[in-house]
PDB file of N, CA and C in Angstrom:
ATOM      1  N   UNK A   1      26.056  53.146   2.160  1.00  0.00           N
ATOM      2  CA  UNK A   1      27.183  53.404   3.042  1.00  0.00           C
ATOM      3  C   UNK A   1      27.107  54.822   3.614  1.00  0.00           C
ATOM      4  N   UNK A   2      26.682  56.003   2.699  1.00  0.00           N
ATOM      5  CA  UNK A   2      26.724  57.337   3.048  1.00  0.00           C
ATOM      6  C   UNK A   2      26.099  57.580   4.314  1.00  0.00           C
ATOM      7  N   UNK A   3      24.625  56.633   4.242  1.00  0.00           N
ATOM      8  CA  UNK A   3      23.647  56.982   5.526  1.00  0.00           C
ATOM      9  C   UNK A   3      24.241  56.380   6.553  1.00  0.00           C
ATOM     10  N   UNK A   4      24.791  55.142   6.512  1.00  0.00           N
ATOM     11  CA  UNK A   4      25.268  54.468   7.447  1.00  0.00           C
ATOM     12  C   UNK A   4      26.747  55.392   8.409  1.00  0.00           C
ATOM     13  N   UNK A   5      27.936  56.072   7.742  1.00  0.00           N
ATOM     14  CA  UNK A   5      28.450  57.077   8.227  1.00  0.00           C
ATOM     15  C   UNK A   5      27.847  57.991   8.850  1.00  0.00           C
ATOM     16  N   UNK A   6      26.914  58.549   8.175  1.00  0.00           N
ATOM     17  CA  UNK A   6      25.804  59.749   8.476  1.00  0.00           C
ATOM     18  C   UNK A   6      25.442  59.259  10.255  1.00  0.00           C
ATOM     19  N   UNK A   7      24.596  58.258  10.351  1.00  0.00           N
ATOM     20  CA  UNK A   7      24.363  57.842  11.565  1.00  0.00           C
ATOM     21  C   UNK A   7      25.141  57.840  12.592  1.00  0.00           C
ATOM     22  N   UNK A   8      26.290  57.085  12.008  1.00  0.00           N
ATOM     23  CA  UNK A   8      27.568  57.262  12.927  1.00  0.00           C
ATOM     24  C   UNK A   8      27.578  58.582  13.606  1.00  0.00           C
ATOM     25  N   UNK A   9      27.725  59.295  12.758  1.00  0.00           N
ATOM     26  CA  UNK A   9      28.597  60.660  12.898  1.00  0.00           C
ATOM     27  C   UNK A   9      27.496  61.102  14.168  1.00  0.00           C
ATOM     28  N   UNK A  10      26.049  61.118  13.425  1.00  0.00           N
ATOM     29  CA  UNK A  10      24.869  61.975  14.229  1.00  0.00           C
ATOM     30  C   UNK A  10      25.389  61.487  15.776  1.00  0.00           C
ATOM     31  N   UNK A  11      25.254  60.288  16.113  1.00  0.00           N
ATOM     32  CA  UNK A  11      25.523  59.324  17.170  1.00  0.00           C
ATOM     33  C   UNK A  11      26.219  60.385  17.689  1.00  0.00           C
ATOM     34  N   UNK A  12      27.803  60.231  17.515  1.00  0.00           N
ATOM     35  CA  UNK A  12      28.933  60.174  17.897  1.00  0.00           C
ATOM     36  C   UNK A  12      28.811  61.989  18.273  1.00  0.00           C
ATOM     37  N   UNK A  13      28.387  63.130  17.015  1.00  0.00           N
ATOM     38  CA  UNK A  13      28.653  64.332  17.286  1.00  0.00           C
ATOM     39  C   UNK A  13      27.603  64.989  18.108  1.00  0.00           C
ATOM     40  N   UNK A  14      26.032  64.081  17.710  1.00  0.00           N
ATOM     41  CA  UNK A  14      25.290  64.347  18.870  1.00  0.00           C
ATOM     42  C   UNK A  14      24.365  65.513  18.407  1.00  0.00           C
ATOM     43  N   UNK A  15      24.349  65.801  17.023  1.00  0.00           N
ATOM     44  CA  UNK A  15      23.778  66.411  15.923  1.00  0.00           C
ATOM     45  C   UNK A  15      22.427  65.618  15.358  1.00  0.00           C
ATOM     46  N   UNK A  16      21.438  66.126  14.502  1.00  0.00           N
ATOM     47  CA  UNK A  16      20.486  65.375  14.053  1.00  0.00           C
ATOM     48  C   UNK A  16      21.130  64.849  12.771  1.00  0.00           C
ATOM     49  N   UNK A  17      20.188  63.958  12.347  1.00  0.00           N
ATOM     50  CA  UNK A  17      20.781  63.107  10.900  1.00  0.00           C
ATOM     51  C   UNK A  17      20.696  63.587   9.653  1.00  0.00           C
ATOM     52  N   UNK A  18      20.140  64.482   9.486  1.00  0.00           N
ATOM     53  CA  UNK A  18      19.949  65.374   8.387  1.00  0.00           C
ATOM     54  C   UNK A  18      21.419  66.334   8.478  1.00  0.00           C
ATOM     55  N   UNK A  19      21.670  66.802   9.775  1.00  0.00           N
ATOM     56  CA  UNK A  19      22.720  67.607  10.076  1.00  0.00           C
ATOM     57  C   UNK A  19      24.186  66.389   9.398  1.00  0.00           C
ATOM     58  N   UNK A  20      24.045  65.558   9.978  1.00  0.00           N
ATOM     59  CA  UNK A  20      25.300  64.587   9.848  1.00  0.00           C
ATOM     60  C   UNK A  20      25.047  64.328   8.232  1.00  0.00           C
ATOM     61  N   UNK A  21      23.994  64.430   7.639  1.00  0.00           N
ATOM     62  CA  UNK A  21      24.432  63.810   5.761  1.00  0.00           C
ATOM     63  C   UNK A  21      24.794  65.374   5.463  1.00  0.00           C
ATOM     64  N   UNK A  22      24.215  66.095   6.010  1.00  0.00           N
ATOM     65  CA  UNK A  22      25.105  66.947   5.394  1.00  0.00           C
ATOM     66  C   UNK A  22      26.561  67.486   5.481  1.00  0.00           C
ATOM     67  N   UNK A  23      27.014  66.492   6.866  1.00  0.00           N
ATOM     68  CA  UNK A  23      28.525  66.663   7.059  1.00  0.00           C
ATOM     69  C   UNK A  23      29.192  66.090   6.305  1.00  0.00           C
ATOM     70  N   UNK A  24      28.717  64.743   6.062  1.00  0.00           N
ATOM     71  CA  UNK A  24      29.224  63.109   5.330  1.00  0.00           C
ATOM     72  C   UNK A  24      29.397  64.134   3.695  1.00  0.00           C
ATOM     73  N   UNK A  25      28.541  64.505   3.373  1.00  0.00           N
ATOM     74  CA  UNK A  25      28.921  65.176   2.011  1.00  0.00           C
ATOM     75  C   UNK A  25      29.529  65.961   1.662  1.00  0.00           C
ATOM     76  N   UNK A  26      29.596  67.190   2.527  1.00  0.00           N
ATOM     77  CA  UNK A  26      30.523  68.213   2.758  1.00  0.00           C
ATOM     78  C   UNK A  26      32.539  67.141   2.824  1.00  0.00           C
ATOM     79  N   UNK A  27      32.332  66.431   3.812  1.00  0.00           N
ATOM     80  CA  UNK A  27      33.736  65.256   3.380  1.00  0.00           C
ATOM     81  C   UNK A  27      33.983  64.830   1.983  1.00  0.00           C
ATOM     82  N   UNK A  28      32.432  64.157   1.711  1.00  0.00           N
ATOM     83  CA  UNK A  28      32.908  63.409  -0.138  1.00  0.00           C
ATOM     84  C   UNK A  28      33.564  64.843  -0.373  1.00  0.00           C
ATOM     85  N   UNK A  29      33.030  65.915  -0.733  1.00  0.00           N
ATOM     86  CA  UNK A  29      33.114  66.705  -1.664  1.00  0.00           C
ATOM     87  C   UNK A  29      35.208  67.315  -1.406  1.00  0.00           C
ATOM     88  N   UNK A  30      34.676  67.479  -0.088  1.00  0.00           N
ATOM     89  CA  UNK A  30      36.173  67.675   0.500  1.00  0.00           C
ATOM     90  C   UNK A  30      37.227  67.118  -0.335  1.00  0.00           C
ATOM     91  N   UNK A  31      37.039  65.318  -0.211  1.00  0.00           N
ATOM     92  CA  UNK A  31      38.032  64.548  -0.763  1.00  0.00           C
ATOM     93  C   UNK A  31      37.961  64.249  -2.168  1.00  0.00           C
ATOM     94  N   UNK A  32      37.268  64.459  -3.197  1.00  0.00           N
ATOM     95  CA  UNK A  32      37.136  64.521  -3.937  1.00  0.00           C
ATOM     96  C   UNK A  32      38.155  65.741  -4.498  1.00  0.00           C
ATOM     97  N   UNK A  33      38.171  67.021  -3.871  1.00  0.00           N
ATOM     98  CA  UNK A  33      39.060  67.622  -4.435  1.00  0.00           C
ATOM     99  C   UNK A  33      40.860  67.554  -4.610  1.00  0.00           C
ATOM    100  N   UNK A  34      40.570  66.521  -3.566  1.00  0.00           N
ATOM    101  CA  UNK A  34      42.186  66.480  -3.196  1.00  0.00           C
ATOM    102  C   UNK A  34      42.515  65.069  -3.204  1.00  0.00           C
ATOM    103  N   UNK A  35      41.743  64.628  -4.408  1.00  0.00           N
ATOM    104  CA  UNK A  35      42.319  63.294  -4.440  1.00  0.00           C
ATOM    105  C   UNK A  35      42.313  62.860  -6.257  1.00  0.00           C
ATOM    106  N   UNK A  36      43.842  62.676  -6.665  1.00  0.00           N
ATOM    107  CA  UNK A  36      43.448  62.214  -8.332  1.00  0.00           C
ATOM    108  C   UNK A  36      42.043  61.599  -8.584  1.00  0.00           C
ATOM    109  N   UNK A  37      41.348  62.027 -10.053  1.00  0.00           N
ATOM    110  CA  UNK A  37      40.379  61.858 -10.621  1.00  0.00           C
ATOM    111  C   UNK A  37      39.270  60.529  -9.945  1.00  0.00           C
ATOM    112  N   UNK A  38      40.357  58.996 -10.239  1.00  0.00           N
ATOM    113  CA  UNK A  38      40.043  57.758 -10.465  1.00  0.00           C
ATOM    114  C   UNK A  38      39.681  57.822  -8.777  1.00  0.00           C
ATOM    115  N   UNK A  39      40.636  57.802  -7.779  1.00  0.00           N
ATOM    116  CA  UNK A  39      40.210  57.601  -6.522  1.00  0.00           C
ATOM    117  C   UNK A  39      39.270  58.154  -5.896  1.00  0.00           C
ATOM    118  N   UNK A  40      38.729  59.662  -6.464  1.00  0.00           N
ATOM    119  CA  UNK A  40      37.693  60.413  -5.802  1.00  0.00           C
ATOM    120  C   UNK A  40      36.434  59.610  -6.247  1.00  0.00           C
ATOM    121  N   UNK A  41      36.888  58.825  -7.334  1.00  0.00           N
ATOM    122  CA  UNK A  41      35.370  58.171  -7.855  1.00  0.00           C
ATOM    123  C   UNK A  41      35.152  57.275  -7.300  1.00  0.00           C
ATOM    124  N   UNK A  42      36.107  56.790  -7.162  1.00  0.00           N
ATOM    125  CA  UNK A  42      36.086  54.972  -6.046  1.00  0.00           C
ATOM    126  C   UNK A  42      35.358  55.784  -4.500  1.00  0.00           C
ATOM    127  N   UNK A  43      36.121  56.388  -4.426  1.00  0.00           N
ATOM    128  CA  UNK A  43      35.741  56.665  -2.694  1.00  0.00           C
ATOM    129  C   UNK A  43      34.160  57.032  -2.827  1.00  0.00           C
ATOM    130  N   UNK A  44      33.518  58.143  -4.266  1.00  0.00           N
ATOM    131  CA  UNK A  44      32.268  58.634  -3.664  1.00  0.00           C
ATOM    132  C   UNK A  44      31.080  57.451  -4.401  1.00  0.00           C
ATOM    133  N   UNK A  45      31.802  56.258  -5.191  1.00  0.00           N
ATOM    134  CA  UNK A  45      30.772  55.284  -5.302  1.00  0.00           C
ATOM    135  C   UNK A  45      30.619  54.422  -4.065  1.00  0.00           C
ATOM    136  N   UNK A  46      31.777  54.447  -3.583  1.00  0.00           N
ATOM    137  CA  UNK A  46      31.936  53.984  -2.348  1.00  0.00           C
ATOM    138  C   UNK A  46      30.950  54.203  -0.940  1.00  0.00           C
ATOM    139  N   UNK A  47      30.687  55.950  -0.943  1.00  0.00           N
ATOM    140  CA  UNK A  47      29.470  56.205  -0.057  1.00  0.00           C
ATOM    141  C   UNK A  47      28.230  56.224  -0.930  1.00  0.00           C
ATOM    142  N   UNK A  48      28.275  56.098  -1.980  1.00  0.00           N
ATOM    143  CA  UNK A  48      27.204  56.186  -2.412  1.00  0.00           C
ATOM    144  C   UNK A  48      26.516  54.571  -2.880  1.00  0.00           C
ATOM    145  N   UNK A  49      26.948  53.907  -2.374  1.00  0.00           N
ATOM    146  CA  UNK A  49      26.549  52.400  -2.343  1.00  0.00           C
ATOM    147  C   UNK A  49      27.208  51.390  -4.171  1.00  0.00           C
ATOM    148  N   UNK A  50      27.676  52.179  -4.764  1.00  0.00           N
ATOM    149  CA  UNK A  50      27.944  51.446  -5.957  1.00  0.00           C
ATOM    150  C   UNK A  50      28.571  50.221  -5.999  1.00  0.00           C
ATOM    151  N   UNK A  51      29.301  50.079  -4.833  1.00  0.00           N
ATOM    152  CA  UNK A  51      30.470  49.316  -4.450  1.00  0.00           C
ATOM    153  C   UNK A  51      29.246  47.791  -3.713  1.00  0.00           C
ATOM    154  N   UNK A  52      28.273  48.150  -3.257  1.00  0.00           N
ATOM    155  CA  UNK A  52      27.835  47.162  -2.434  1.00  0.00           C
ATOM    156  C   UNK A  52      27.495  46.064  -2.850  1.00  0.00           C
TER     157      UNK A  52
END
């Protein structure tokens, strides 16, 4: 899922894809802080394919 955002983003911001995973992560990490324990985990198995 992470790469698949990643792409998006590159697309959309018009940045290279290396540039965009490193945006996509800079977000997990973002929301991870500001989100109780259990949900930051859902969301970053979530980009990180656990969920698939």
């Amino acid at each position: 899922m992470k790469h698949i955002v990643a792409k998006q983003v590159a697309e959309e911001a018009g940045i290279t894809e290396p540039q965009a995973e490193l945006a996509v992560e800079a977000v997990i990490g973002y929301l991870k802080t500001r989100m109780p324990k259990e949900t930051a985990e859902e969301v970053e198995n979530l980009f990180l394919g656990a969920n698939e």
